[in-house]
Protein backbone atom coordinates (compact mmCIF):
# COMPACT_ATOMS: atom_id res chain seq x y z
CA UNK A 1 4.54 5.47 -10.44
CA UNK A 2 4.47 2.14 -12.37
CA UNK A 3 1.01 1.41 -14.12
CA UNK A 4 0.39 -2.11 -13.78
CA UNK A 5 -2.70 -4.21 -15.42
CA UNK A 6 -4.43 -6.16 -12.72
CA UNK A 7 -5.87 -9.86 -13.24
CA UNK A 8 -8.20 -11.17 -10.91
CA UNK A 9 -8.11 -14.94 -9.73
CA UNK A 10 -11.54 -16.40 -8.72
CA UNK A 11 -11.45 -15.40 -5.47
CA UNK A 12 -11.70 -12.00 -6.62
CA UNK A 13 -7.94 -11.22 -5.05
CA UNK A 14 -5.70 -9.51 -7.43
CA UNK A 15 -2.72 -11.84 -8.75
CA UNK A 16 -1.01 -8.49 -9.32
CA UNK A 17 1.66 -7.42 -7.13
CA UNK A 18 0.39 -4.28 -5.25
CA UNK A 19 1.59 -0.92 -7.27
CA UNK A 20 2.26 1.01 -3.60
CA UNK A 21 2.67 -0.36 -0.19
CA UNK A 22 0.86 1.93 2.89
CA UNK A 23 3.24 2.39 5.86
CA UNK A 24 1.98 4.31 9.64
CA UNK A 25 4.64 6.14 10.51
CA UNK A 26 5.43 7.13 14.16
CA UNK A 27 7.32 9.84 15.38
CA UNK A 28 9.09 8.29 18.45
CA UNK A 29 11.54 11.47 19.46
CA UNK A 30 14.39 11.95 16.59
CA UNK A 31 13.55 8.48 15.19
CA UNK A 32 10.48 7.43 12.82
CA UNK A 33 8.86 3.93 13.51
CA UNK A 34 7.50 2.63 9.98
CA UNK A 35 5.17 -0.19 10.35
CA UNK A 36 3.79 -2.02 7.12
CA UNK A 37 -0.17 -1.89 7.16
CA UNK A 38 -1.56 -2.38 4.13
CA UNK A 39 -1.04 -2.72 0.06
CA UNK A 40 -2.48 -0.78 -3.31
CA UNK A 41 -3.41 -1.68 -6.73
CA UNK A 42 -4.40 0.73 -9.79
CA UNK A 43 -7.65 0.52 -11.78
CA UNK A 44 -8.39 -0.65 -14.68
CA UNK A 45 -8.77 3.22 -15.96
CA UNK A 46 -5.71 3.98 -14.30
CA UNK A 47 -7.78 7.33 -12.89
CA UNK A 48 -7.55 5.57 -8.98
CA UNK A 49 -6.20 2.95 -6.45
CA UNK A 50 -7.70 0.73 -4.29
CA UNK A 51 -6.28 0.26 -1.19
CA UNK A 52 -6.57 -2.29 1.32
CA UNK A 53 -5.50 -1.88 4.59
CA UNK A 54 -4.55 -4.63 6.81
CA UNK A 55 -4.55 -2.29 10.11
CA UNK A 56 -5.87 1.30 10.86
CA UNK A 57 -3.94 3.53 12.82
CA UNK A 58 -5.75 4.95 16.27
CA UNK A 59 -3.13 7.69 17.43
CA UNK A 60 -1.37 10.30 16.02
CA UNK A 61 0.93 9.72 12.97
CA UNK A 62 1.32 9.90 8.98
CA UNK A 63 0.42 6.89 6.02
CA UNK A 64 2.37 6.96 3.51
CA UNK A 65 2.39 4.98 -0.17
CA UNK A 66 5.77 3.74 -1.32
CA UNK A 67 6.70 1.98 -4.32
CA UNK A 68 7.89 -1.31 -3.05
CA UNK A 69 11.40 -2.85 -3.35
CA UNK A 70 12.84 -4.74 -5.80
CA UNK A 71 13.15 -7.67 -3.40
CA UNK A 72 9.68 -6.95 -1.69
């Protein structure tokens, strides 16, 4: 995993790009139904993340942190 030093703007928002991205993932018979929900930074110590989540998933499935793409 890439170790990234955050800045802050004022608003308190990272200026970072996010370090992982969180994905729900939905079993829907053979295929998988990935659905972007959410984004995460390291800390300062590098000894966490913080991740903020844009949706929370109510049934059954899997989240899972990616490294995001090049283009991303």
């Amino acid at each position: 995993m890439t170790i990234r030093n955050r800045k802050i703007s004022r608003t308190g928002r990272s200026t970072q790009p996010p370090v992982l991205i969180a994905y729900h993932v939905a079993e829907r018979g053979e295929k998988s139904l990935w659905t972007r929900i959410g984004v995460a930074w390291d800390h300062e110590d590098h000894k966490g993340l913080t991740v903020q989540l844009d949706l929370v998933p109510v049934n059954s499935g899997r989240i899972i942190l990616r490294q995001p793409a090049v283009d991303e």
